[in-house]
C-alpha atoms as a PDB file:
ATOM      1  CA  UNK A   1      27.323  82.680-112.194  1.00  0.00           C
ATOM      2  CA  UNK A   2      24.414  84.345-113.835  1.00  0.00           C
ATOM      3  CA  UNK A   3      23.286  81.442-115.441  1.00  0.00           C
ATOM      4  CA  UNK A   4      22.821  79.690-111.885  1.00  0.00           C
ATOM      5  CA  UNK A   5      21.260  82.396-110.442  1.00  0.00           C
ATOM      6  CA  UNK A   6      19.039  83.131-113.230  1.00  0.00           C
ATOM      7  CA  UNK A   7      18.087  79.670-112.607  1.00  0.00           C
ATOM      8  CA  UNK A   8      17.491  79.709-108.751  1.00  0.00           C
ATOM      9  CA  UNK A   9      15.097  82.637-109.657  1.00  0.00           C
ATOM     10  CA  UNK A  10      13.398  80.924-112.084  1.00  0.00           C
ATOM     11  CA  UNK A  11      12.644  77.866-109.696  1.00  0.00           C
ATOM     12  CA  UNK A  12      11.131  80.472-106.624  1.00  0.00           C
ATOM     13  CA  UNK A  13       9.496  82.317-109.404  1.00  0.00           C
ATOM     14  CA  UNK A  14       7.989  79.060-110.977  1.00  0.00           C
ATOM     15  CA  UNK A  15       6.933  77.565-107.820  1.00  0.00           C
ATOM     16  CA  UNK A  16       3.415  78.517-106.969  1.00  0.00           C
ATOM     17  CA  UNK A  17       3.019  80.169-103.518  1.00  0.00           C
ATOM     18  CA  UNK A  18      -0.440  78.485-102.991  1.00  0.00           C
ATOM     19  CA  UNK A  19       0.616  74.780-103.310  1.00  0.00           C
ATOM     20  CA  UNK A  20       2.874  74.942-100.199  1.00  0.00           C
ATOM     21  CA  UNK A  21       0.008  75.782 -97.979  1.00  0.00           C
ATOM     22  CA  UNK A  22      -1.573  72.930 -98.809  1.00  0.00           C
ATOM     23  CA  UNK A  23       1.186  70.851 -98.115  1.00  0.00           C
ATOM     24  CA  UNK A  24       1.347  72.428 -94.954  1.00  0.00           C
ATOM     25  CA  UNK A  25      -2.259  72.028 -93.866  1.00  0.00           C
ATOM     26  CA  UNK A  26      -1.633  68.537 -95.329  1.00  0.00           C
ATOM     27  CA  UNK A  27       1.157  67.359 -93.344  1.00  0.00           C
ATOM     28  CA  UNK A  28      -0.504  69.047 -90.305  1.00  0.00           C
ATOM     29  CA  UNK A  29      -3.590  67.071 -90.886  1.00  0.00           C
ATOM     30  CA  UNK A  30      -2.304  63.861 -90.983  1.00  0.00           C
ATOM     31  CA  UNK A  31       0.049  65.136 -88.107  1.00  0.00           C
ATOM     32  CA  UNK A  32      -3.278  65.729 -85.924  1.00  0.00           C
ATOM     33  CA  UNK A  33      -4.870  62.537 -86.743  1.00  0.00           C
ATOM     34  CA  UNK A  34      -2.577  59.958 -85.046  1.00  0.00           C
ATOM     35  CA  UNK A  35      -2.450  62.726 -82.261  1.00  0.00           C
ATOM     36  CA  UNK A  36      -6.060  61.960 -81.320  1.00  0.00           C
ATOM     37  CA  UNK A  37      -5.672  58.309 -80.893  1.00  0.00           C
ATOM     38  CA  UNK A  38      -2.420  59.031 -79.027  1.00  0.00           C
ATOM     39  CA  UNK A  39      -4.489  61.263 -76.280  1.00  0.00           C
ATOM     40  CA  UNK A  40      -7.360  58.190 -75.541  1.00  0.00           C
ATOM     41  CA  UNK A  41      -4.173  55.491 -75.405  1.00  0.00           C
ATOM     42  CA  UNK A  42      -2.587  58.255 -73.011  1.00  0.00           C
ATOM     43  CA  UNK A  43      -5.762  58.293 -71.497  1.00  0.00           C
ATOM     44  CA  UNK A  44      -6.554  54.719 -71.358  1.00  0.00           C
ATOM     45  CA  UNK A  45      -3.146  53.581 -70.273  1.00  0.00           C
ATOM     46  CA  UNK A  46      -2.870  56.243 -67.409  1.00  0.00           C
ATOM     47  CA  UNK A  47      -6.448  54.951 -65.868  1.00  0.00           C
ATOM     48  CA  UNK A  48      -5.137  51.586 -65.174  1.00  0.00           C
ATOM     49  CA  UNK A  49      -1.971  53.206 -63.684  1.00  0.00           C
ATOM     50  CA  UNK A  50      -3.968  55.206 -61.160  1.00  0.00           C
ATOM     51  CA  UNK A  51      -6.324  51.827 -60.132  1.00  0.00           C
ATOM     52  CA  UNK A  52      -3.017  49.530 -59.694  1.00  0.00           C
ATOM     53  CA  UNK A  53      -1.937  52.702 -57.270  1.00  0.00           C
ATOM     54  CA  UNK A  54      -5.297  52.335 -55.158  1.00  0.00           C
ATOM     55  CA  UNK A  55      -5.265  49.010 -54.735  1.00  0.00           C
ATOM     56  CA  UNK A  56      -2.107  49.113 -53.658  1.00  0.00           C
ATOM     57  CA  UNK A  57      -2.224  51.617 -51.267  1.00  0.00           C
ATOM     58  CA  UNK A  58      -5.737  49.431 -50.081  1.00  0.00           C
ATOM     59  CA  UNK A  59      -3.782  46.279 -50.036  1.00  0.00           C
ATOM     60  CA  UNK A  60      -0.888  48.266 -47.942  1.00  0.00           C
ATOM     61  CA  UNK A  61      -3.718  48.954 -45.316  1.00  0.00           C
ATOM     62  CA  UNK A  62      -5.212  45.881 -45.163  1.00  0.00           C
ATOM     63  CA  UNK A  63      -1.372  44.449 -44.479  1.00  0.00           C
ATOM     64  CA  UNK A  64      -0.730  47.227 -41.971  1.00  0.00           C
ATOM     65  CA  UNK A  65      -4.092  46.685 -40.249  1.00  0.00           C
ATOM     66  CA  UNK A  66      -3.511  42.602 -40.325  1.00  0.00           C
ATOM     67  CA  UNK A  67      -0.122  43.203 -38.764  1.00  0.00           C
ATOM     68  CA  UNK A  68      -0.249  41.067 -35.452  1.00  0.00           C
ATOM     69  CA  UNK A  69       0.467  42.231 -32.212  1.00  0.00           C
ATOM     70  CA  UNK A  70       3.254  40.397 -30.110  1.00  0.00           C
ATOM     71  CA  UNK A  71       0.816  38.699 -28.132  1.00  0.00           C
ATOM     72  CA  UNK A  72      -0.784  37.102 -31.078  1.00  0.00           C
ATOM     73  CA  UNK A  73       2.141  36.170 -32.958  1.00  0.00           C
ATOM     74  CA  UNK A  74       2.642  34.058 -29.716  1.00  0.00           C
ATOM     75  CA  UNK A  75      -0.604  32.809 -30.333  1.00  0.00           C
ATOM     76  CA  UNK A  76      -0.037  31.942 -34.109  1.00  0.00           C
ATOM     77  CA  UNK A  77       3.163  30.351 -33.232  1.00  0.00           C
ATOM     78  CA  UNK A  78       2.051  27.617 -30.238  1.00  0.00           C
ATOM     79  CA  UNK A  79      -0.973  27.158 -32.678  1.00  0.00           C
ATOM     80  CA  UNK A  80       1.794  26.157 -35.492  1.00  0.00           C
ATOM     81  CA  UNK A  81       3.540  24.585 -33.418  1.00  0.00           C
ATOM     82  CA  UNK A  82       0.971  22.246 -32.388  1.00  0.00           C
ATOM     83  CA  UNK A  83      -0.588  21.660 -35.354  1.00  0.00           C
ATOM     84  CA  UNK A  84       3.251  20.330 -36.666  1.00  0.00           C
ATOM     85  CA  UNK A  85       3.450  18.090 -33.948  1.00  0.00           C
ATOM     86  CA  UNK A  86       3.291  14.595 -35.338  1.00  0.00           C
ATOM     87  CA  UNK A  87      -0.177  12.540 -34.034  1.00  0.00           C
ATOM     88  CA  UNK A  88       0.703   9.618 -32.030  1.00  0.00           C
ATOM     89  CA  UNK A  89       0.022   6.346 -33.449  1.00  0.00           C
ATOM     90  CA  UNK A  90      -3.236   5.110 -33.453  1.00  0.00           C
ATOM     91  CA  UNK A  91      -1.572   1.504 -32.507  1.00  0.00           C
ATOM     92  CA  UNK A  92      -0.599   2.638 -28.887  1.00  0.00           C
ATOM     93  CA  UNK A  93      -3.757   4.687 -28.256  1.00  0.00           C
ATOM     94  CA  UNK A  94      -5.759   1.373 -28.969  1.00  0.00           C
ATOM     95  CA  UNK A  95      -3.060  -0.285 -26.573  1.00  0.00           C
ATOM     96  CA  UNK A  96      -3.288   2.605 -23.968  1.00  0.00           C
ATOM     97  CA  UNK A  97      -7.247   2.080 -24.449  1.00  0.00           C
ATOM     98  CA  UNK A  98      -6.916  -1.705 -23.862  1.00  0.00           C
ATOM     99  CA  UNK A  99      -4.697  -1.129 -20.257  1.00  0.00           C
ATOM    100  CA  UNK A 100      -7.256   1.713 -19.256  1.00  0.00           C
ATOM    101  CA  UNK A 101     -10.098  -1.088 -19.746  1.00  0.00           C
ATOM    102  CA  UNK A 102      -8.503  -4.381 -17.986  1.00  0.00           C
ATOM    103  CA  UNK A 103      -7.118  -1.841 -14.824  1.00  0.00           C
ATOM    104  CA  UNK A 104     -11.093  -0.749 -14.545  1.00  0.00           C
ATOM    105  CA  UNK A 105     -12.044  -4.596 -14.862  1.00  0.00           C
ATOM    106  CA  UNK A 106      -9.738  -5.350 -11.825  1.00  0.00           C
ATOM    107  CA  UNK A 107     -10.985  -2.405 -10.048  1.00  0.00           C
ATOM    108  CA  UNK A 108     -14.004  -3.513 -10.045  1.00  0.00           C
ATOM    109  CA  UNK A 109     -13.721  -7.098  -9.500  1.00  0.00           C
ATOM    110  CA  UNK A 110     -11.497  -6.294  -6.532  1.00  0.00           C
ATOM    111  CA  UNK A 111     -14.430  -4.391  -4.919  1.00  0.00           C
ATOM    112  CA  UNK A 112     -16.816  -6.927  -5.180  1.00  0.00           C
ATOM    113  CA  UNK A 113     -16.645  -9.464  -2.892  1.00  0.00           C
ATOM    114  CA  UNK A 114     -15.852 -12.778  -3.668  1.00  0.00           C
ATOM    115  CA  UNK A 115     -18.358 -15.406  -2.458  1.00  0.00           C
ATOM    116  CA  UNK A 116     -17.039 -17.648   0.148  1.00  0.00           C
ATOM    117  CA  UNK A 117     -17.940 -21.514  -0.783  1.00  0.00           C
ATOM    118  CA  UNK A 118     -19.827 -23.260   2.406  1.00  0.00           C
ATOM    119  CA  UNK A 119     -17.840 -25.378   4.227  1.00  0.00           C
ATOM    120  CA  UNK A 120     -17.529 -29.301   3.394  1.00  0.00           C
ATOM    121  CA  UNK A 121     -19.435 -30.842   5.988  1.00  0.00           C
ATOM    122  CA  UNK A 122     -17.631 -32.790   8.512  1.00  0.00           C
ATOM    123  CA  UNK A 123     -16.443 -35.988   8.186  1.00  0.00           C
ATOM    124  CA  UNK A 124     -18.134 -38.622  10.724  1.00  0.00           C
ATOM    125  CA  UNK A 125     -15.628 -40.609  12.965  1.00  0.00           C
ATOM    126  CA  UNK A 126     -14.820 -43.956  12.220  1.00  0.00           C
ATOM    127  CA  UNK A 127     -15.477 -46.942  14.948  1.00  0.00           C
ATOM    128  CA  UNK A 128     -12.146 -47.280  15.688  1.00  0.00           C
ATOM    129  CA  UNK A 129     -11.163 -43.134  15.556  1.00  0.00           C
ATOM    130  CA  UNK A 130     -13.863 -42.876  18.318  1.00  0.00           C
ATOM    131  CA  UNK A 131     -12.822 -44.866  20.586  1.00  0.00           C
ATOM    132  CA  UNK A 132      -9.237 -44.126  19.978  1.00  0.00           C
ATOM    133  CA  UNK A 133     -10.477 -40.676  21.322  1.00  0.00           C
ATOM    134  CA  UNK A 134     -12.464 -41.907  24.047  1.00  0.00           C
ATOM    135  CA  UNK A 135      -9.489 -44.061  25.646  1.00  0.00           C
ATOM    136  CA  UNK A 136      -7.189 -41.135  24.920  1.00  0.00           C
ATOM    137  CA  UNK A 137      -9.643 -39.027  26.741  1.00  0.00           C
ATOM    138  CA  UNK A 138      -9.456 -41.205  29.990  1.00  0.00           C
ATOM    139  CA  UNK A 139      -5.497 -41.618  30.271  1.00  0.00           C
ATOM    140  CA  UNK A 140      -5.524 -37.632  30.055  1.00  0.00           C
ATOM    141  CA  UNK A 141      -7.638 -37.270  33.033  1.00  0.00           C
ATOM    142  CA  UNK A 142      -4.928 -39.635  34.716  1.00  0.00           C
ATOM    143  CA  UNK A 143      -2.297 -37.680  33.653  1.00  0.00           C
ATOM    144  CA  UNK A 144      -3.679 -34.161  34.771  1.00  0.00           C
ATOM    145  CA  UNK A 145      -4.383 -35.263  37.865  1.00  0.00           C
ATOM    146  CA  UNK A 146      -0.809 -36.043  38.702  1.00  0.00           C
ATOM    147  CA  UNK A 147      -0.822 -40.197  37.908  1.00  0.00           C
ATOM    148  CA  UNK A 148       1.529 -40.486  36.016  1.00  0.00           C
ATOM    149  CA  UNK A 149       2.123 -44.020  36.336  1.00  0.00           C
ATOM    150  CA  UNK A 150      -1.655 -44.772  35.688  1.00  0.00           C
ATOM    151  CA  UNK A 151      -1.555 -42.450  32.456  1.00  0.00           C
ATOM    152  CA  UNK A 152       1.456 -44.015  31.124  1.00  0.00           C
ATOM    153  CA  UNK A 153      -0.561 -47.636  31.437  1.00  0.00           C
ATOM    154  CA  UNK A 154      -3.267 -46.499  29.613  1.00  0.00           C
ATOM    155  CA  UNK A 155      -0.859 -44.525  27.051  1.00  0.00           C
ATOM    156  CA  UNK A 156       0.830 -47.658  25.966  1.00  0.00           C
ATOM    157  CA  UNK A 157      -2.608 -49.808  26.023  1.00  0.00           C
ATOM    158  CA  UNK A 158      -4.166 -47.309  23.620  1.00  0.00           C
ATOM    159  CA  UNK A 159      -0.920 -47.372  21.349  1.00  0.00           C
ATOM    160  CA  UNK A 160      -1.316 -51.124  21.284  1.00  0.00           C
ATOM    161  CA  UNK A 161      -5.107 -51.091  20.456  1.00  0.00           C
ATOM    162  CA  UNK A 162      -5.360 -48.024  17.979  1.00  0.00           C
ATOM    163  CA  UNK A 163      -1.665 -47.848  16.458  1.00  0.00           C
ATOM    164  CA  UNK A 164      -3.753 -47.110  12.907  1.00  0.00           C
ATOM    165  CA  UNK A 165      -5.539 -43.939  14.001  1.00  0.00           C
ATOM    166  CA  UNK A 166      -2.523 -41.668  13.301  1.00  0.00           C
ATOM    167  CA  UNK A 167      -3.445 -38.522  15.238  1.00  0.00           C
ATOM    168  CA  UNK A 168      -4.522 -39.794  18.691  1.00  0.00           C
ATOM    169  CA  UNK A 169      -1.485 -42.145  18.306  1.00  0.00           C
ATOM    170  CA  UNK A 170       0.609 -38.959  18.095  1.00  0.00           C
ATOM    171  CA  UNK A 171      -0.682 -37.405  20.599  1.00  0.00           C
ATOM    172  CA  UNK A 172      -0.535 -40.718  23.196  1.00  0.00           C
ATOM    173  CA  UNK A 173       3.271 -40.686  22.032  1.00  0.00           C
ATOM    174  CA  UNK A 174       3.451 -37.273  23.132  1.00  0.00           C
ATOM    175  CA  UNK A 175       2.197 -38.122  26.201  1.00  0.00           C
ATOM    176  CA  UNK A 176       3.862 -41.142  27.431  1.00  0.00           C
ATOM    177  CA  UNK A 177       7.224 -39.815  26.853  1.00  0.00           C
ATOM    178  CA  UNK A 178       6.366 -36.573  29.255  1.00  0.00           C
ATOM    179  CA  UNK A 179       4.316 -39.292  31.720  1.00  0.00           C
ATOM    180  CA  UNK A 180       7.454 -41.379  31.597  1.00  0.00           C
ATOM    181  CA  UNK A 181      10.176 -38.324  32.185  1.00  0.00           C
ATOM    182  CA  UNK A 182       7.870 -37.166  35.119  1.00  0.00           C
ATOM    183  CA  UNK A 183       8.072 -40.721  36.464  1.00  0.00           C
ATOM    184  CA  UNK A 184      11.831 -40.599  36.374  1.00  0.00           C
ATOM    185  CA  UNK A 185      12.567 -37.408  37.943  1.00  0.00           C
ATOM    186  CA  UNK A 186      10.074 -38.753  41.390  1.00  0.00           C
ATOM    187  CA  UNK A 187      12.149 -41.659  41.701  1.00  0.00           C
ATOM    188  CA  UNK A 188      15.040 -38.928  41.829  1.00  0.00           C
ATOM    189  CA  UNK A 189      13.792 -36.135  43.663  1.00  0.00           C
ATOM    190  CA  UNK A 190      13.877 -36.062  47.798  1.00  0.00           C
ATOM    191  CA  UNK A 191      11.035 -37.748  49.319  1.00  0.00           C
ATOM    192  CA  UNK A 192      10.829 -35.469  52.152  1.00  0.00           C
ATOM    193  CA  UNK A 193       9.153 -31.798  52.637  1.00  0.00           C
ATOM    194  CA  UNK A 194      11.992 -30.042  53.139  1.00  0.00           C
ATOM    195  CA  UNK A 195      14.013 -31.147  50.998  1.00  0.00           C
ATOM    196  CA  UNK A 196      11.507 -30.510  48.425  1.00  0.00           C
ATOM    197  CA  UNK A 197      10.491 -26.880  49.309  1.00  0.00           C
ATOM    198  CA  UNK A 198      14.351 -26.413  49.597  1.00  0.00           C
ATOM    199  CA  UNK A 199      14.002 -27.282  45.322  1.00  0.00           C
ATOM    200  CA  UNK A 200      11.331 -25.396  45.050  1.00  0.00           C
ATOM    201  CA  UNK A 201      12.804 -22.675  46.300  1.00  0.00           C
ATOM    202  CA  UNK A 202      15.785 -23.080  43.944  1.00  0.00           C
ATOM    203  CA  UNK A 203      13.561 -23.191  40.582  1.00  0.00           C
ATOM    204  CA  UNK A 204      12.091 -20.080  41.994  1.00  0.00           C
ATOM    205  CA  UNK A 205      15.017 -18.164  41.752  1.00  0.00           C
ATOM    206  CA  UNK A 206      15.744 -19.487  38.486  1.00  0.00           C
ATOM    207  CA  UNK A 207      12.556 -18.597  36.938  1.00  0.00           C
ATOM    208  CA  UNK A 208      11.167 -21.962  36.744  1.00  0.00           C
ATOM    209  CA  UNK A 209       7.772 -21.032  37.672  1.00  0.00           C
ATOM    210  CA  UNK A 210       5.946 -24.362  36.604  1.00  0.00           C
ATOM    211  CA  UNK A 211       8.743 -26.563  38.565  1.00  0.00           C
ATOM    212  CA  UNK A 212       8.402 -24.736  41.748  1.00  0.00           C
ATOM    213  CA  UNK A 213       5.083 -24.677  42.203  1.00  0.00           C
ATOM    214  CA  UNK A 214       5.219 -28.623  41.447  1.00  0.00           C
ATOM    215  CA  UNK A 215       8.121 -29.025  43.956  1.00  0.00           C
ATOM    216  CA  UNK A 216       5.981 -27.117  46.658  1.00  0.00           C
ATOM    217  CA  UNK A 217       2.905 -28.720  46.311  1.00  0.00           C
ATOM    218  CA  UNK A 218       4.704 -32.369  46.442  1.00  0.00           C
ATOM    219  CA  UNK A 219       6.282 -30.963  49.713  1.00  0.00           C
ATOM    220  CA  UNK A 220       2.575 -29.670  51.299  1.00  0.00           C
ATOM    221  CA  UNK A 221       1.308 -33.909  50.284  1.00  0.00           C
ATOM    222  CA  UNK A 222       4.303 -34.554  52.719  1.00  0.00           C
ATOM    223  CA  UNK A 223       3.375 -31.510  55.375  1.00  0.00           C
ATOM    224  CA  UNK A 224       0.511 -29.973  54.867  1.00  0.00           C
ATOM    225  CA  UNK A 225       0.705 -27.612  57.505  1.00  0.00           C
ATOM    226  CA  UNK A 226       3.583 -26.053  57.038  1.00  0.00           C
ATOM    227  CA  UNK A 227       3.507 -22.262  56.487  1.00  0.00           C
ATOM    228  CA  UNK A 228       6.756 -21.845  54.737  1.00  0.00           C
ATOM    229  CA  UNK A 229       5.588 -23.872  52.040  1.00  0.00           C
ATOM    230  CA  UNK A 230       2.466 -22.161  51.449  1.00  0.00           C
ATOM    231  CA  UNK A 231       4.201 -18.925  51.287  1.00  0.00           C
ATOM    232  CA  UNK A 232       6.787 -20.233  48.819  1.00  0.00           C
ATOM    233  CA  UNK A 233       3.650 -21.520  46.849  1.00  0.00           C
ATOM    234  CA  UNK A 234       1.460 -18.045  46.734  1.00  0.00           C
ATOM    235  CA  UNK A 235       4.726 -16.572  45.889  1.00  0.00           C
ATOM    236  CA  UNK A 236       5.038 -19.112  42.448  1.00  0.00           C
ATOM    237  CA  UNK A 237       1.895 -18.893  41.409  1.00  0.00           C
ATOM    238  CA  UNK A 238       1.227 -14.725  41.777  1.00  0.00           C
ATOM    239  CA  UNK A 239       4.240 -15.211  39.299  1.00  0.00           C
ATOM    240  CA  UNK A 240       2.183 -17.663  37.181  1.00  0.00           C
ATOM    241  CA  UNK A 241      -0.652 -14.956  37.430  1.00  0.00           C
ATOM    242  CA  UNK A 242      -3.031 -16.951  39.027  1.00  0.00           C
ATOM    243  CA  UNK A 243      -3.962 -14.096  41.321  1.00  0.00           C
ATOM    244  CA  UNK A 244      -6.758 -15.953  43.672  1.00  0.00           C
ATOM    245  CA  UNK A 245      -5.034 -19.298  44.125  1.00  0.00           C
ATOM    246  CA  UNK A 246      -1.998 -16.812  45.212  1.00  0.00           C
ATOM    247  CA  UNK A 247      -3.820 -14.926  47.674  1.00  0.00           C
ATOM    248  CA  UNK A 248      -5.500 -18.323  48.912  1.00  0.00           C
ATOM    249  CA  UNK A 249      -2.730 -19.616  49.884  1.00  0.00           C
ATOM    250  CA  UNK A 250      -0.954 -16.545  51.135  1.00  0.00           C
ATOM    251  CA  UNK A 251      -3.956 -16.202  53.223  1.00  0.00           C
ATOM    252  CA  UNK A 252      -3.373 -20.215  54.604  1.00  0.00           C
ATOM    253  CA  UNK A 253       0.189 -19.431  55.372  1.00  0.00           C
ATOM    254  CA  UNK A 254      -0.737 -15.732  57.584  1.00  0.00           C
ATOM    255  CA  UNK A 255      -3.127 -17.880  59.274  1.00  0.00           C
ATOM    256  CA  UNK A 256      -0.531 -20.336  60.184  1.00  0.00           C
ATOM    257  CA  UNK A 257       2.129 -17.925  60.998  1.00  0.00           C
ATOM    258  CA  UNK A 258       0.954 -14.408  60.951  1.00  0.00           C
ATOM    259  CA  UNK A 259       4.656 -12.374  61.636  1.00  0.00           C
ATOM    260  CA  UNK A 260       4.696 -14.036  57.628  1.00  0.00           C
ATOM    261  CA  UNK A 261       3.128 -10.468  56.941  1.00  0.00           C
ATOM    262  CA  UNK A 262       6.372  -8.218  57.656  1.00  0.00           C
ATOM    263  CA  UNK A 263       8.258 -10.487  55.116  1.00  0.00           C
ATOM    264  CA  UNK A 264       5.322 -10.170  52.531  1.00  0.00           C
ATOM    265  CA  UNK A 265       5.089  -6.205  52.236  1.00  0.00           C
ATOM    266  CA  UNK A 266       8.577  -6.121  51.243  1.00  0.00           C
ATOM    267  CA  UNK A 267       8.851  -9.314  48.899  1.00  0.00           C
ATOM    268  CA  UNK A 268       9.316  -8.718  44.985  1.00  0.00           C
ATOM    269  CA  UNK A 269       7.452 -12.069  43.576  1.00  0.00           C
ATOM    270  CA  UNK A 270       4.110 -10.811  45.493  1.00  0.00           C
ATOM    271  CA  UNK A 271       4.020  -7.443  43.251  1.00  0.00           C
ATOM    272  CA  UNK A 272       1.816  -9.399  41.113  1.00  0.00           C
ATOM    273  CA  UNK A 273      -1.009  -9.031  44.209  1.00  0.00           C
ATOM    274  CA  UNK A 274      -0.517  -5.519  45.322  1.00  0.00           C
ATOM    275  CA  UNK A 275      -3.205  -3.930  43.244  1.00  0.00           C
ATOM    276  CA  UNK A 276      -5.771  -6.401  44.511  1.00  0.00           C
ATOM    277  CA  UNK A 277      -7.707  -5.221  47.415  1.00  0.00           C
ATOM    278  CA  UNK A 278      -7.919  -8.405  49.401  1.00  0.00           C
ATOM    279  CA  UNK A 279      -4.074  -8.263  49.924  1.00  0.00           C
ATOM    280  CA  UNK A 280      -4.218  -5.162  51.644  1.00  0.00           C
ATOM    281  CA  UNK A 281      -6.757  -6.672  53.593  1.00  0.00           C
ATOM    282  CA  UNK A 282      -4.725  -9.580  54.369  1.00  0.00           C
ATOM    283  CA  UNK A 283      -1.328  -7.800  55.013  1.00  0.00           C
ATOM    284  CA  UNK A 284      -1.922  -4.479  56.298  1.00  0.00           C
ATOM    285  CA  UNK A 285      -5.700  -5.035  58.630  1.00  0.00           C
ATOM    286  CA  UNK A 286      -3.843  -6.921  61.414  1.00  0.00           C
ATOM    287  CA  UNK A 287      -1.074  -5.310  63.380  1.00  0.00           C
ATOM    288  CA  UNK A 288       2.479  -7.083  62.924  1.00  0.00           C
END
């Protein structure tokens, strides 16, 4: 036990007191050196630190200021939208441009006025179509006036003469056949007046204007004075609408029997006349 101890006291006594200072101020030396470098790396690395910070709080504002409002999210959407809306083909607006074009053409050429081409001049009559026309003239001036046997003669001479001029020869045809009907029904009507007017009379009624007034004015070649038949023919033709021959030969039959005037204010086929001043005159001036 001594021994160690002895020996413990001989190290603390042995062991200079000034060395360990040194050591001391040594190891805080080298200690304080790295410190320094420590602080600026501190230093440096806690700059940066603070700068990210700012610009992130700027960048927050800028986001929070470039926040849109409703109204132009709205916006920003249609705008989207129609800038991702596929672009028609070019194909059918070339096509669409084409239609646009030939409608405008057709416009336009409908509005202007076409020019009419002058008429062909006319074609001169032959020898033969001229006087096809002037023999054809002749039997119809025959068979207006009533001849019909006269018309039918020169009807069938023209047919023999001109058979090659195709439209007078149609027209003759036409002719004979209604010259040779009218020829047939005088060789069956009455011969006499009243038998006639009685026909007349009878077509009347029936509505047969144009054979009435025939009928009556075959019976006035038979009797020419007789007022009946004059009446029965103003009556026929007021119903024609030939207003003056009517009242002409109303006026012959008052003036062959004037008590004719009570039966004409009251008869329906003289309505055609009562607007016409001369038929007051004629019914209503004299006393009955």
């Amino acid at each position: 036990m001594s021994s160690s101890l002895t020996k413990a006291l001989r190290r603390s006594t042995t062991r200079p007191s000034v060395r360990r200072a040194p050591a001391k101020t040594a190891k805080r030396a080298i200690k304080a050196k790295p410190s320094r470098p420590k602080a600026k790396r501190a230093g440096v690395a806690k700059a940066p630190t603070r700068k990210l910070a700012k610009t992130r709080t700027v960048k927050t504002v800028k986001k929070v200021a470039k926040t849109p409002k409703p109204a132009l999210k709205a916006k920003k959407a249609t705008a989207k939208s129609k800038a991702h809306k596929p672009a028609p083909p070019q194909h059918k607006k070339v096509a669409v441009s084409r239609v646009k074009k030939t409608q405008k053409l057709a416009a336009v050429r409908a509005a202007r006025p076409s020019p009419i081409p002058p008429p062909p001049p006319p074609r001169l009559p032959t020898q033969d179509e001229s006087a096809a026309l002037g023999a054809f003239e002749k039997a119809h001036k025959e068979f207006s006036r009533g001849r019909f046997a006269e018309a039918r003669n020169q009807f069938r001479i023209l047919l023999d003469k001109y058979s090659q001029v195709s439209e007078v020869a149609a027209r003759a045809r036409t002719y004979l056949a209604i010259a040779e009907s009218r020829l047939r029904t005088e060789s069956i009507l009455p011969r006499d007046a009243d038998s006639l007017y009685d026909r007349g009379v009878i077509e009347l009624n029936r509505g047969e204007y144009v054979a009435a007034q025939e009928m009556f004015e075959r019976a006035l070649k038979r009797e020419p004075e007789a007022a009946h038949i004059h009446y029965g023919l103003a009556a026929t033709r007021a119903r024609l609408g030939s207003i003056d021959l009517a009242l002409q030969s109303l006026q012959r039959a008052l003036d062959l029997q004037p008590n004719l005037r009570v039966r004409a204010q009251h008869d329906h086929d003289l309505n055609p006349l009562r607007n016409d001043p001369d038929f007051d005159r004629l019914i209503f001036s004299h006393p009955s």
